[in-house]
PDB file of N, CA and C in Angstrom:
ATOM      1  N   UNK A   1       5.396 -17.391   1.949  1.00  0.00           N
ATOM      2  CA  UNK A   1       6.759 -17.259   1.492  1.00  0.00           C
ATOM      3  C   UNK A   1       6.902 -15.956   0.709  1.00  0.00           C
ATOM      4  N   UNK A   2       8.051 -15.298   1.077  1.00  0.00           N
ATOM      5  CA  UNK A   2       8.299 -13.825   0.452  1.00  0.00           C
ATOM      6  C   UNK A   2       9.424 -14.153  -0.388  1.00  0.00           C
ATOM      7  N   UNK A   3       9.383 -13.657  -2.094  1.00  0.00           N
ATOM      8  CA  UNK A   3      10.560 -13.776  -2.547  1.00  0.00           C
ATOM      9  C   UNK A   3      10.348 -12.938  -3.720  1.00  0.00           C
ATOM     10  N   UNK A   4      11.301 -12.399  -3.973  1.00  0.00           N
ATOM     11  CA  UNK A   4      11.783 -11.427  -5.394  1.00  0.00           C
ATOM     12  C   UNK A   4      11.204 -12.283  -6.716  1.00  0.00           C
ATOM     13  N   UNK A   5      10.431 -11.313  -7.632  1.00  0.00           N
ATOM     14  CA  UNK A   5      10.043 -11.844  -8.777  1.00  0.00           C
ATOM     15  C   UNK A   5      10.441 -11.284  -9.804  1.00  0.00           C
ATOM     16  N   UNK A   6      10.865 -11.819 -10.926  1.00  0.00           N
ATOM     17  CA  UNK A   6      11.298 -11.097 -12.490  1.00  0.00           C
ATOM     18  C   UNK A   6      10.150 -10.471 -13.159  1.00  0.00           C
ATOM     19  N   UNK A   7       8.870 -11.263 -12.959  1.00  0.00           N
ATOM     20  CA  UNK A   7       7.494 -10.995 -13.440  1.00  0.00           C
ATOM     21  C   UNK A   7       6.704 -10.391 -12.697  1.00  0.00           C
ATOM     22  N   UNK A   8       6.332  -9.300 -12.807  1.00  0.00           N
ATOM     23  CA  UNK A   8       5.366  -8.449 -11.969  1.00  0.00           C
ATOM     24  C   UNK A   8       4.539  -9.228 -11.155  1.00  0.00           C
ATOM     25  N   UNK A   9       3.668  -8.660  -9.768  1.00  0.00           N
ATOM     26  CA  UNK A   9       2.965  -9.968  -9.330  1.00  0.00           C
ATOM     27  C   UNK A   9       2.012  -8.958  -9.148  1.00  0.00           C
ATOM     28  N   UNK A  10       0.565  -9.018  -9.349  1.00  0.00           N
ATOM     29  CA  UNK A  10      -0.474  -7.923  -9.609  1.00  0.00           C
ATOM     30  C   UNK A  10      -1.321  -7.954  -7.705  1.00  0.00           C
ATOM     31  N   UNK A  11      -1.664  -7.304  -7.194  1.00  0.00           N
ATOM     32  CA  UNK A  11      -2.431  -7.399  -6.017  1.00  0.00           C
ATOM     33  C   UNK A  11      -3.291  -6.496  -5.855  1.00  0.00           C
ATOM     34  N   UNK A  12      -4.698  -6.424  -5.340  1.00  0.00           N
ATOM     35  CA  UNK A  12      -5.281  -5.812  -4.545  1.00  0.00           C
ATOM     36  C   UNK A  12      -4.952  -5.309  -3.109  1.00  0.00           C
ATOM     37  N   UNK A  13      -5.154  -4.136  -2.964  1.00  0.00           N
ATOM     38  CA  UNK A  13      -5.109  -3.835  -1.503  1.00  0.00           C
ATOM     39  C   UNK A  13      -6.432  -3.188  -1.072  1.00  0.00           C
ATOM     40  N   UNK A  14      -7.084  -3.710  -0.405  1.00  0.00           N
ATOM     41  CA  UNK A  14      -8.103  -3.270   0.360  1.00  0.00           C
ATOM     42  C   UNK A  14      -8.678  -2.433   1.647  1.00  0.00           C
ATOM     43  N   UNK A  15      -9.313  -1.290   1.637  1.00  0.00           N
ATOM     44  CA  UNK A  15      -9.141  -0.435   2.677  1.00  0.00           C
ATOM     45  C   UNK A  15      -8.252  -0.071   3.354  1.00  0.00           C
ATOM     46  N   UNK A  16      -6.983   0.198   2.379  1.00  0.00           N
ATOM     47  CA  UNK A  16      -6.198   0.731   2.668  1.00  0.00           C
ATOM     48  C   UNK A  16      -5.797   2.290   3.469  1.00  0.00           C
ATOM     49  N   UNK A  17      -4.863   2.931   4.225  1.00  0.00           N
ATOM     50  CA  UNK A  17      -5.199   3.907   4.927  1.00  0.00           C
ATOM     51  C   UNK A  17      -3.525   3.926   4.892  1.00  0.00           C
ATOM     52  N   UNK A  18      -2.867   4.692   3.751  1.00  0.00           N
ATOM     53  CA  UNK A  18      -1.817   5.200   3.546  1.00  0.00           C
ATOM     54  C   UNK A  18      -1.367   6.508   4.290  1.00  0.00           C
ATOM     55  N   UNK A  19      -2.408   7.219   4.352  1.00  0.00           N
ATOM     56  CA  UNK A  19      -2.258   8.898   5.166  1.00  0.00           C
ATOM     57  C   UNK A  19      -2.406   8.817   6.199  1.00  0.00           C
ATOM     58  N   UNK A  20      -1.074   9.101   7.248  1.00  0.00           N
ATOM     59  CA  UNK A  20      -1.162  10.042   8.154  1.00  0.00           C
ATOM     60  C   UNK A  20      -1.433  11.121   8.437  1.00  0.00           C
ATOM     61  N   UNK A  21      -1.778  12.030   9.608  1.00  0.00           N
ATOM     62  CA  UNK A  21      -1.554  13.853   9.090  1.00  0.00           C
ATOM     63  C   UNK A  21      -0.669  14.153   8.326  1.00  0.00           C
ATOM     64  N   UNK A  22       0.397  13.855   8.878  1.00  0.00           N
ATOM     65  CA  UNK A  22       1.223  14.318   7.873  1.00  0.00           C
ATOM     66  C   UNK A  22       1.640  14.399   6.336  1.00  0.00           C
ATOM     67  N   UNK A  23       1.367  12.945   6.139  1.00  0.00           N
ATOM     68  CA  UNK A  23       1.685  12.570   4.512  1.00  0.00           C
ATOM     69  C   UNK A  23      -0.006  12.867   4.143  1.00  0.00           C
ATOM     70  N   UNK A  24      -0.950  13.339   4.543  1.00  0.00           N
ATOM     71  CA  UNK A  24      -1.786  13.725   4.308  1.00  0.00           C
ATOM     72  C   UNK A  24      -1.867  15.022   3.497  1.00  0.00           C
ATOM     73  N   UNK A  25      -1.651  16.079   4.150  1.00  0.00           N
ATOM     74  CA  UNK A  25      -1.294  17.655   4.160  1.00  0.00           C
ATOM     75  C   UNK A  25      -0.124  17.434   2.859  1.00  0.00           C
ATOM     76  N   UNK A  26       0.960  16.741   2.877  1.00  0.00           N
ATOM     77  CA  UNK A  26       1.854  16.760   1.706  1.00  0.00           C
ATOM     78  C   UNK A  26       0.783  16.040   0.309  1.00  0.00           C
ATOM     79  N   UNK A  27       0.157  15.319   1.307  1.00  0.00           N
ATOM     80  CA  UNK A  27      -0.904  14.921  -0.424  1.00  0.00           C
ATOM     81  C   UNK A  27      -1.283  15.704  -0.989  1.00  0.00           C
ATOM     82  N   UNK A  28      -1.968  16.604  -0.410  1.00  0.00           N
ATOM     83  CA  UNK A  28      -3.226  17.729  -0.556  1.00  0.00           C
ATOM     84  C   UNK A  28      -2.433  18.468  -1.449  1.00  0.00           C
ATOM     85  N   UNK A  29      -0.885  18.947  -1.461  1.00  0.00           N
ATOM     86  CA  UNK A  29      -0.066  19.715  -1.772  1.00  0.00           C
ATOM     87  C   UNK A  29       0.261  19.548  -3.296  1.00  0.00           C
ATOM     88  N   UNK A  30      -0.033  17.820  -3.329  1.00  0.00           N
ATOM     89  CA  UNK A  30       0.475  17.815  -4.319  1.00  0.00           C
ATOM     90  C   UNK A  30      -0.072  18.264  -5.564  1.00  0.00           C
ATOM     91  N   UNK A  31      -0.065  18.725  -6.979  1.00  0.00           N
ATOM     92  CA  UNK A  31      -0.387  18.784  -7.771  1.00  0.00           C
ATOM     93  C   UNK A  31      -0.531  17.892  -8.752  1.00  0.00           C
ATOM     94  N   UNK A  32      -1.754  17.714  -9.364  1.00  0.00           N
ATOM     95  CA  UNK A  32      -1.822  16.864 -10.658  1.00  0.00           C
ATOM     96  C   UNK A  32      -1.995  15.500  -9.977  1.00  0.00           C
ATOM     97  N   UNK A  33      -2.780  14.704 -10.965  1.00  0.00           N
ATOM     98  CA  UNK A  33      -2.818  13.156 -10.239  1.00  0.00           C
ATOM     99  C   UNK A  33      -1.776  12.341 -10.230  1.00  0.00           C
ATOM    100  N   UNK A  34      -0.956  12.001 -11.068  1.00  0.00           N
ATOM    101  CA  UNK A  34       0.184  11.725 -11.472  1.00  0.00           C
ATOM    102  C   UNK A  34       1.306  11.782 -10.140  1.00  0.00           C
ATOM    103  N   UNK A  35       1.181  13.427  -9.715  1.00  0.00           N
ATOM    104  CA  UNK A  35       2.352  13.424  -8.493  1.00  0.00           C
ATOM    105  C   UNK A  35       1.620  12.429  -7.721  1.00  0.00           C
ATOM    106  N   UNK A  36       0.832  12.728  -7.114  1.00  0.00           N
ATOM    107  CA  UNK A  36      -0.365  12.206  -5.988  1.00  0.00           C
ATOM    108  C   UNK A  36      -0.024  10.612  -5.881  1.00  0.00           C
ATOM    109  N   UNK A  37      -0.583  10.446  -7.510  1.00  0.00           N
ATOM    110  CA  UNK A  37      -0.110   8.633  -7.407  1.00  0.00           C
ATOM    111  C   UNK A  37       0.991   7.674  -6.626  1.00  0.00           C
ATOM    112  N   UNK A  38       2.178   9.109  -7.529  1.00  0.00           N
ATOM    113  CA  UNK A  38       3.747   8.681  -7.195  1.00  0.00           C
ATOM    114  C   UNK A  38       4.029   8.996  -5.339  1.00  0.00           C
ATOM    115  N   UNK A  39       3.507   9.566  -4.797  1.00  0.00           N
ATOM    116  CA  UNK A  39       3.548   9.621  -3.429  1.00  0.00           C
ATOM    117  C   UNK A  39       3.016   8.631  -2.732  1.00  0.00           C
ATOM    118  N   UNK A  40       1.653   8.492  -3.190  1.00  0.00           N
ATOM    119  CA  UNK A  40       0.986   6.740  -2.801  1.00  0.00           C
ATOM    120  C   UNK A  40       1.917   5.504  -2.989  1.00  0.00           C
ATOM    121  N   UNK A  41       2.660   5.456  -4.209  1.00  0.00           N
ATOM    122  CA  UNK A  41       3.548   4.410  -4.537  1.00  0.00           C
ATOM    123  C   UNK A  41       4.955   4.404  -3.588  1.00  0.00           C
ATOM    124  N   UNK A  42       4.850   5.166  -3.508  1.00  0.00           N
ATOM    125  CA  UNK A  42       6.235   5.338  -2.272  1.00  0.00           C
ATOM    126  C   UNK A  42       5.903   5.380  -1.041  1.00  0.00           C
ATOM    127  N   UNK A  43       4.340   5.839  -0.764  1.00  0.00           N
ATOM    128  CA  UNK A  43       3.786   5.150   1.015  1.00  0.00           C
ATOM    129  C   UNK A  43       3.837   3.415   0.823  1.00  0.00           C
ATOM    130  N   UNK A  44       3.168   3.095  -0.032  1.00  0.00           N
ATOM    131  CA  UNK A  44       2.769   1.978  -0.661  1.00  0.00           C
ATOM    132  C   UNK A  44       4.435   1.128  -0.389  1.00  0.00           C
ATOM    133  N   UNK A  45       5.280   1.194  -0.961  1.00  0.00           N
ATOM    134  CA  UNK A  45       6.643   0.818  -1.149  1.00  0.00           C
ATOM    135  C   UNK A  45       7.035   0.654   0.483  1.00  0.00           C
ATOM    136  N   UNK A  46       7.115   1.566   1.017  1.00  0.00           N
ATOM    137  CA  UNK A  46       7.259   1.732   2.484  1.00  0.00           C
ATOM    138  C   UNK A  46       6.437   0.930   2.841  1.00  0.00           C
ATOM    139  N   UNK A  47       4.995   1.158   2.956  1.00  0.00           N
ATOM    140  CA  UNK A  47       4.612  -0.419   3.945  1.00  0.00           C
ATOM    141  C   UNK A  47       4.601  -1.720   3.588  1.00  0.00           C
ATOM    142  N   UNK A  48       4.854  -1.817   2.383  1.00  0.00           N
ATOM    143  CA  UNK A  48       5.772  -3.096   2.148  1.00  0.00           C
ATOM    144  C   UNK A  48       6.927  -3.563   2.694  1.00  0.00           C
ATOM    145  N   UNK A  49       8.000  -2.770   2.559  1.00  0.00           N
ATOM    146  CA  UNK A  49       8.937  -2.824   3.096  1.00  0.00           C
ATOM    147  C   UNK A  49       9.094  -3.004   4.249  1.00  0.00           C
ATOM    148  N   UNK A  50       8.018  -2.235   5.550  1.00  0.00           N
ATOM    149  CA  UNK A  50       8.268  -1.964   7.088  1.00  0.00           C
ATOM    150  C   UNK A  50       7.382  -3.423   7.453  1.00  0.00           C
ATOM    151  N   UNK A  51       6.186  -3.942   6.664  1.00  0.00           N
ATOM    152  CA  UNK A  51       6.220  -5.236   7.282  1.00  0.00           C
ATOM    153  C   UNK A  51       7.039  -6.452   6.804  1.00  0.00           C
ATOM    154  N   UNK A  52       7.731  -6.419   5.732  1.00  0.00           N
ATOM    155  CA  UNK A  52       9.083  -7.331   5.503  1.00  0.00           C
ATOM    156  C   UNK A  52       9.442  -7.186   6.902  1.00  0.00           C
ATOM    157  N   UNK A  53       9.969  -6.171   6.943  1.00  0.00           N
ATOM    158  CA  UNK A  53      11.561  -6.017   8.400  1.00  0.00           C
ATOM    159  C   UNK A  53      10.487  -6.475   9.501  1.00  0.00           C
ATOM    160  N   UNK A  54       8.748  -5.883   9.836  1.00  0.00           N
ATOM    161  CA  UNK A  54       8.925  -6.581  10.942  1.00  0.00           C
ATOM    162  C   UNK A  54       8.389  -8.050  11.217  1.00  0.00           C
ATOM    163  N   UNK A  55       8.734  -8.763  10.302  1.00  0.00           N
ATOM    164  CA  UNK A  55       8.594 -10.117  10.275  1.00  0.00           C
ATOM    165  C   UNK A  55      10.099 -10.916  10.075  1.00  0.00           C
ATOM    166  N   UNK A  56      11.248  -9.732   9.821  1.00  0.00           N
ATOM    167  CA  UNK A  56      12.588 -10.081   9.997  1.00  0.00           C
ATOM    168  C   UNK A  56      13.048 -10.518   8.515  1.00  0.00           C
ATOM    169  N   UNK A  57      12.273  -9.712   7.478  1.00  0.00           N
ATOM    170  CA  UNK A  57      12.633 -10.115   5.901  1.00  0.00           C
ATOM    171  C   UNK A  57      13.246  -9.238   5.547  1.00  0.00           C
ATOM    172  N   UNK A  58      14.299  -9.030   5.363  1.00  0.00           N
ATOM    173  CA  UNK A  58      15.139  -7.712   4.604  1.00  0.00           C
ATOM    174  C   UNK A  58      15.200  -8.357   3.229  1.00  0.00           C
ATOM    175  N   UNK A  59      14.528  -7.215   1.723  1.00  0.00           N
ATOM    176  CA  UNK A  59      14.620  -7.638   0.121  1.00  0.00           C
ATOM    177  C   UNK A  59      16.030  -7.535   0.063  1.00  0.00           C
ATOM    178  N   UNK A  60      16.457  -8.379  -0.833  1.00  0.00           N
ATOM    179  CA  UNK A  60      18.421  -8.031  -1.491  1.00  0.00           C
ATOM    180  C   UNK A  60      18.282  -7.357  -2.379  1.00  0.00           C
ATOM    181  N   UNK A  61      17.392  -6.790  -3.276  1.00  0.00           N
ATOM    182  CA  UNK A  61      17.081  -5.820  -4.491  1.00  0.00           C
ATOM    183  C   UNK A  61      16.140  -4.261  -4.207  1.00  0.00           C
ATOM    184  N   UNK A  62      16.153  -4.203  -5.015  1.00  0.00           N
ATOM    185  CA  UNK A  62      15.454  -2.751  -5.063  1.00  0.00           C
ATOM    186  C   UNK A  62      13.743  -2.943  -5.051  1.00  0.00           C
ATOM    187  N   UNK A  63      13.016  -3.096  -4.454  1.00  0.00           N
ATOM    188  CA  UNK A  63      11.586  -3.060  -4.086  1.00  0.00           C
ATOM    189  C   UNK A  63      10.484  -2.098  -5.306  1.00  0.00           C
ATOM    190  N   UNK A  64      10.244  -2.261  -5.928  1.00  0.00           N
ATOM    191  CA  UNK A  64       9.283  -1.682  -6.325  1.00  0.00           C
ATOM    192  C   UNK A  64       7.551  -1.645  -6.519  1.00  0.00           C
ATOM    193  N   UNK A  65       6.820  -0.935  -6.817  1.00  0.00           N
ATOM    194  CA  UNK A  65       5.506  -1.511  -6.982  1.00  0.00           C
ATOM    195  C   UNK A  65       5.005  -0.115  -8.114  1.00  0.00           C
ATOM    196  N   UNK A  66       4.141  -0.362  -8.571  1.00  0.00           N
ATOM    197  CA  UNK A  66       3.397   0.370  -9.394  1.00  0.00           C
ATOM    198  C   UNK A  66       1.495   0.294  -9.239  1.00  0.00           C
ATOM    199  N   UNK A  67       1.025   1.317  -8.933  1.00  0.00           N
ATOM    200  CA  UNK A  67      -0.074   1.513  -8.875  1.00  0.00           C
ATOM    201  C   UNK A  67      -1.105   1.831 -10.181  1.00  0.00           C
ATOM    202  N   UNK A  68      -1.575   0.446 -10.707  1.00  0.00           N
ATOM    203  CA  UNK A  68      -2.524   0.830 -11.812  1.00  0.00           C
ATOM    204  C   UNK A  68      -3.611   0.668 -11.811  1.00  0.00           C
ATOM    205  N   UNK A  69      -4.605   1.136 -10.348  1.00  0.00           N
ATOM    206  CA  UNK A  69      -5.740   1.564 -10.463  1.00  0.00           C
ATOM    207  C   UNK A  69      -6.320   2.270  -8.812  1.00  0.00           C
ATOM    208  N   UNK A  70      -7.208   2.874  -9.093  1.00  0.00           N
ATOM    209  CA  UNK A  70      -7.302   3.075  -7.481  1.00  0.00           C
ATOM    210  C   UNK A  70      -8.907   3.701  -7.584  1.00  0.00           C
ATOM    211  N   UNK A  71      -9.506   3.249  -6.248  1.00  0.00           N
ATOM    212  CA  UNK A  71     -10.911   3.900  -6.302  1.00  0.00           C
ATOM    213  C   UNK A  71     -10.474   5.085  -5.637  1.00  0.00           C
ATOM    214  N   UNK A  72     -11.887   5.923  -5.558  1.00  0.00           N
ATOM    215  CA  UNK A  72     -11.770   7.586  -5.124  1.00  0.00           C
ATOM    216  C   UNK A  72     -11.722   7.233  -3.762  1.00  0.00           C
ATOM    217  N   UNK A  73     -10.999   8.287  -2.513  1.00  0.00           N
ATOM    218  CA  UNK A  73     -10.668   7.948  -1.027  1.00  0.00           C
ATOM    219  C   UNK A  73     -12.151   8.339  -0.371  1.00  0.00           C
ATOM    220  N   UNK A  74     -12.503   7.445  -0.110  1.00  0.00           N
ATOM    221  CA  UNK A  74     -13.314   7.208   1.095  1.00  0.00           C
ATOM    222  C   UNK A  74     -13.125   8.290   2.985  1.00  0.00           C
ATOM    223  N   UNK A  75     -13.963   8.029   3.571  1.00  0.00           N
ATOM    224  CA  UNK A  75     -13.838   8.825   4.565  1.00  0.00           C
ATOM    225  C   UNK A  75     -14.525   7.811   5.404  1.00  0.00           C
ATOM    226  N   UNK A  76     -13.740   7.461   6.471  1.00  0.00           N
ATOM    227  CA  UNK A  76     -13.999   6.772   7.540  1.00  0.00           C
ATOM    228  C   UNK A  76     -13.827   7.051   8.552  1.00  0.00           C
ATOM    229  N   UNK A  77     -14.525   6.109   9.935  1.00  0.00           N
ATOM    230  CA  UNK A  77     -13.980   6.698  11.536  1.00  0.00           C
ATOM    231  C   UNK A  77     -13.671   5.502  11.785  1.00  0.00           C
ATOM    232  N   UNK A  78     -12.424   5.651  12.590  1.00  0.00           N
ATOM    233  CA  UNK A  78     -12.295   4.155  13.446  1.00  0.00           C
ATOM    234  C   UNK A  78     -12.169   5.005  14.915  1.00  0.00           C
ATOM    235  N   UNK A  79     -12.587   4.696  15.747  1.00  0.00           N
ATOM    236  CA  UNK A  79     -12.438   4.774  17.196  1.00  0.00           C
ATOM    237  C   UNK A  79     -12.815   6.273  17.606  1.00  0.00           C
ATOM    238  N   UNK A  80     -13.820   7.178  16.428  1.00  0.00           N
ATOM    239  CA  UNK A  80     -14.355   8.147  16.126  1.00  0.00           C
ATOM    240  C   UNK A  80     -13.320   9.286  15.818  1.00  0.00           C
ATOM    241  N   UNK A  81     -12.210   8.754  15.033  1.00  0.00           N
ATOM    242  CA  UNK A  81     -11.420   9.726  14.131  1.00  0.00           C
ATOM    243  C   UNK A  81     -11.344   9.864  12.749  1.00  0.00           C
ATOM    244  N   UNK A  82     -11.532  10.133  12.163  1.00  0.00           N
ATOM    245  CA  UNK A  82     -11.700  10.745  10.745  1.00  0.00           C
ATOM    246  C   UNK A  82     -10.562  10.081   9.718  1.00  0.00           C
ATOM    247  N   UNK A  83     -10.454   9.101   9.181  1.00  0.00           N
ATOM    248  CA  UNK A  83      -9.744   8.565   7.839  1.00  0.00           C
ATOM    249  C   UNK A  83      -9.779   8.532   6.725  1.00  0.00           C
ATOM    250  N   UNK A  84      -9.081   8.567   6.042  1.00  0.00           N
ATOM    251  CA  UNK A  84      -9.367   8.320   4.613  1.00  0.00           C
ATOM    252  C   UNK A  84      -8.368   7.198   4.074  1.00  0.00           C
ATOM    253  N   UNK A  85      -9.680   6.385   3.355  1.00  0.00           N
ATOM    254  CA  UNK A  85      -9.031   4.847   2.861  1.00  0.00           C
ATOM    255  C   UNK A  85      -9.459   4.840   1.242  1.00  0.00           C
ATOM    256  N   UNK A  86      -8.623   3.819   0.805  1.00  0.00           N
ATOM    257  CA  UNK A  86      -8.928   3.414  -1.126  1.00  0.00           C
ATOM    258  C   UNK A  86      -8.415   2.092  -1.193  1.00  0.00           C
ATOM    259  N   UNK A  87      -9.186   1.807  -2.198  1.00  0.00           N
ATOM    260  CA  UNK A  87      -8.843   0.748  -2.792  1.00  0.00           C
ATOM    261  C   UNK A  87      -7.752   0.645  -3.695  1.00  0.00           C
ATOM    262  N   UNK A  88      -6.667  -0.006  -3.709  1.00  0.00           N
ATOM    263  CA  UNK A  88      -5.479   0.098  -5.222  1.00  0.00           C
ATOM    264  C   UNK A  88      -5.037  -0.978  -5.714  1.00  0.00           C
ATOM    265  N   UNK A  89      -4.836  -1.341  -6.848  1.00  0.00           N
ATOM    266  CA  UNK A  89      -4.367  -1.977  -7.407  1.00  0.00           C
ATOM    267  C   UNK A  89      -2.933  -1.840  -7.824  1.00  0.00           C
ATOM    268  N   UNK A  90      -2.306  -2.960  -7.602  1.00  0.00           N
ATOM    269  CA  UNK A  90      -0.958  -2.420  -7.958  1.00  0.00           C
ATOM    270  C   UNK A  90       0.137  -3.808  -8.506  1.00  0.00           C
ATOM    271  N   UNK A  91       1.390  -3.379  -8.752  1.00  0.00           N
ATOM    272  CA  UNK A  91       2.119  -4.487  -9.398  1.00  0.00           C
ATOM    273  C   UNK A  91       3.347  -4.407  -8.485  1.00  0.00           C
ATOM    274  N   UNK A  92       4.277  -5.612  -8.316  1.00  0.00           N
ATOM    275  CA  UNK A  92       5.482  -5.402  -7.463  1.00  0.00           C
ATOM    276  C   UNK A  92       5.768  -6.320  -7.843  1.00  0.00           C
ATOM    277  N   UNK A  93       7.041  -6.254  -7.742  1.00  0.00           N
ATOM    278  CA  UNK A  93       8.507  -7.659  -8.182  1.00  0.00           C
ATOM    279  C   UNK A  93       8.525  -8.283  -7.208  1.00  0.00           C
ATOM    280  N   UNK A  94       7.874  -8.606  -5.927  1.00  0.00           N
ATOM    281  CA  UNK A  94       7.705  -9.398  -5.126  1.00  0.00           C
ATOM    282  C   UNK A  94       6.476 -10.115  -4.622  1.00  0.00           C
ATOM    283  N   UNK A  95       7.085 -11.134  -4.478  1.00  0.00           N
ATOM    284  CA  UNK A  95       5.386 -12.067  -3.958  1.00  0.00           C
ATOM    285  C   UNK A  95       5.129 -12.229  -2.788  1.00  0.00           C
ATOM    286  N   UNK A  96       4.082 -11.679  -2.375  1.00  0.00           N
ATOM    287  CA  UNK A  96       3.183 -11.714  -0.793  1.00  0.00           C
ATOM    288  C   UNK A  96       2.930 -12.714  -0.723  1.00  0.00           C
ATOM    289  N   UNK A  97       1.963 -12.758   0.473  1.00  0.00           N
ATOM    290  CA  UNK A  97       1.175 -14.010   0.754  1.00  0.00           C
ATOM    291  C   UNK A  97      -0.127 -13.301   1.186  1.00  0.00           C
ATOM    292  N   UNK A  98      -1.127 -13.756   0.464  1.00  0.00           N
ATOM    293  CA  UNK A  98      -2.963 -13.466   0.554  1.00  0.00           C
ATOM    294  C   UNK A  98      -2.812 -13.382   2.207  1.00  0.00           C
ATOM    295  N   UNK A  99      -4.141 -12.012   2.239  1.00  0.00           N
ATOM    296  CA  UNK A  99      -4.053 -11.760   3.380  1.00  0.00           C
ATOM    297  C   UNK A  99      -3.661 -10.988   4.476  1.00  0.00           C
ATOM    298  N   UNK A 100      -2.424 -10.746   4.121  1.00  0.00           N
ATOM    299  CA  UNK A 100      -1.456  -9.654   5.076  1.00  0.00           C
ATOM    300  C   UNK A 100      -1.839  -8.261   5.028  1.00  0.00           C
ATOM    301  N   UNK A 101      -1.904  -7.677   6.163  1.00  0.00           N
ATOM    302  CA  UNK A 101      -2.312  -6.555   5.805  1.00  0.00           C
ATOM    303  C   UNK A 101      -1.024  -5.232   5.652  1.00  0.00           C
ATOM    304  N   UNK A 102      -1.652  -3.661   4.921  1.00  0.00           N
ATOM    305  CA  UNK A 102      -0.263  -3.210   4.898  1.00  0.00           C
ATOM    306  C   UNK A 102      -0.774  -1.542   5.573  1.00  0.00           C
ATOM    307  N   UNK A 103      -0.500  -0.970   5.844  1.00  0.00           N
ATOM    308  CA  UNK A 103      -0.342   0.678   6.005  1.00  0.00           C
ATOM    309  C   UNK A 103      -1.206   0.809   7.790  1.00  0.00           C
ATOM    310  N   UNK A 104      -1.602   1.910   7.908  1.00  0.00           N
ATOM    311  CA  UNK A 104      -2.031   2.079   9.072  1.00  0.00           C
ATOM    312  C   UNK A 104      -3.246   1.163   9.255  1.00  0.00           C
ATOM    313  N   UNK A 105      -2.995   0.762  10.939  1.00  0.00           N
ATOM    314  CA  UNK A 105      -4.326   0.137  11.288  1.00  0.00           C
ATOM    315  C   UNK A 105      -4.794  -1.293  10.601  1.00  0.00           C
ATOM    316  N   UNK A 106      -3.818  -1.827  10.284  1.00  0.00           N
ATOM    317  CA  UNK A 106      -3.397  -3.062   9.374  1.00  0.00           C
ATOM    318  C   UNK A 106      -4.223  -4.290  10.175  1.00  0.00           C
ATOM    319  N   UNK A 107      -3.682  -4.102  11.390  1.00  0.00           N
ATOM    320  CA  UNK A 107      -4.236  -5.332  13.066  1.00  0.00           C
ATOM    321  C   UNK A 107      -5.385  -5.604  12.748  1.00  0.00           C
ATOM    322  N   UNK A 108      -6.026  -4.556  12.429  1.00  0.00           N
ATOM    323  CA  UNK A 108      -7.671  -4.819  13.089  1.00  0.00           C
ATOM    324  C   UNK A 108      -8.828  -4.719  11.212  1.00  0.00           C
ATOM    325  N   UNK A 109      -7.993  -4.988  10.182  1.00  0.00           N
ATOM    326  CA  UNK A 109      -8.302  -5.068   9.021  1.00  0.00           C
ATOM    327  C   UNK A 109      -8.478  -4.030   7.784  1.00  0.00           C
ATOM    328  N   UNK A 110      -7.745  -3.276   8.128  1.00  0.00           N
ATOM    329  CA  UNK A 110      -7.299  -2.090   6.995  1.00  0.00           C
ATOM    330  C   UNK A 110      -6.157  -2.655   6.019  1.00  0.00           C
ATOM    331  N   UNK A 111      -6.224  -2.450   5.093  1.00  0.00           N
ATOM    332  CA  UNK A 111      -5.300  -2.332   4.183  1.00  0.00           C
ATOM    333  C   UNK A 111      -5.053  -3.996   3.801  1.00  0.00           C
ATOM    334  N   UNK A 112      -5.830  -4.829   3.196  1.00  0.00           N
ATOM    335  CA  UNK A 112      -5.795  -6.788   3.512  1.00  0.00           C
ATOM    336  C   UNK A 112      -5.273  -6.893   1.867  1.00  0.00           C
ATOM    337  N   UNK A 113      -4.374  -7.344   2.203  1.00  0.00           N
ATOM    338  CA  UNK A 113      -3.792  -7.649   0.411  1.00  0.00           C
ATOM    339  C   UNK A 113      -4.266  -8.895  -0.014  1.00  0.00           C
ATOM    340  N   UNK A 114      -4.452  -8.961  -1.330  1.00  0.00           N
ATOM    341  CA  UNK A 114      -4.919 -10.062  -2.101  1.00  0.00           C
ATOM    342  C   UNK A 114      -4.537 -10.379  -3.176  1.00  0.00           C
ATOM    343  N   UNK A 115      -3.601 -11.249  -3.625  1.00  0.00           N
ATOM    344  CA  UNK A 115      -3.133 -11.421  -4.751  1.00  0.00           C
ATOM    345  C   UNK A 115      -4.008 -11.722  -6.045  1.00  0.00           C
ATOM    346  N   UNK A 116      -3.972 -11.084  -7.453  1.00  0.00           N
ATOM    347  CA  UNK A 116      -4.788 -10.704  -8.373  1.00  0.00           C
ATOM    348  C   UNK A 116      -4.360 -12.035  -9.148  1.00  0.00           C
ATOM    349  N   UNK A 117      -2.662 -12.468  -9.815  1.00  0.00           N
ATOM    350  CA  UNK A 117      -2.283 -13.207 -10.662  1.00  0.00           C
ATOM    351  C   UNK A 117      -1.059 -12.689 -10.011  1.00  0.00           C
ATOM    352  N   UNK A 118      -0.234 -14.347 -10.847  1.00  0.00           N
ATOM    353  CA  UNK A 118       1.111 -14.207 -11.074  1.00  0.00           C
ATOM    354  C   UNK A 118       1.482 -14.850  -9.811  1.00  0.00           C
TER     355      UNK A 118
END
């Protein structure tokens, strides 16, 4: 069950794989950790959002999440291409359900959310 929360709801995301080329190269760009973060939080926001819709959930509020922790990005191959994945911790006004996965390559076990509390 997906529904809007007043109280932050804390989650893990696991092997996650937020970067495309593209939002990759704009990472690299960015300066300072801080920007960097805030770009993750808004990939982050987005694949929240894009698997709401494709499970047919549109939020009635404003979506947010906050990222308060993250391991250093990893370098992986899947299907012998070159990725980079992390671990993050983060907070959102909405409640998942354990399990789901979010960002690229989600199908086959990238990115497996896990609810922390709340």
């Amino acid at each position: 069950m997906v529904e809007m929360s007043d109280v932050p709801v804390i989650y893990q995301l696991s092997d996650w794989l937020p970067l495309n080329d593209k939002n990759y190269k704009l990472f690299e760009r960015e300066r300072g950790l801080a920007a960097r973060i805030l770009k993750l939080q808004q990939i982050l926001t987005g694949n929240v959002l894009s698997m709401l819709k494709g499970v047919g959930i549109f939020v009635p509020s404003l979506l947010e999440t906050e990222i308060t922790a993250m391991t250093p990005m990893r370098s992986v191959k899947y299907k012998g291409v070159p990725l980079v994945t992390l671990d993050v911790q983060f907070a959102a006004n909405v409640s998942l359900p354990d399990q789901i996965g979010l960002g690229r390559h989600a199908s086959v076990g990238f990115g497996t959310l896990t609810r922390i509390r709340n």
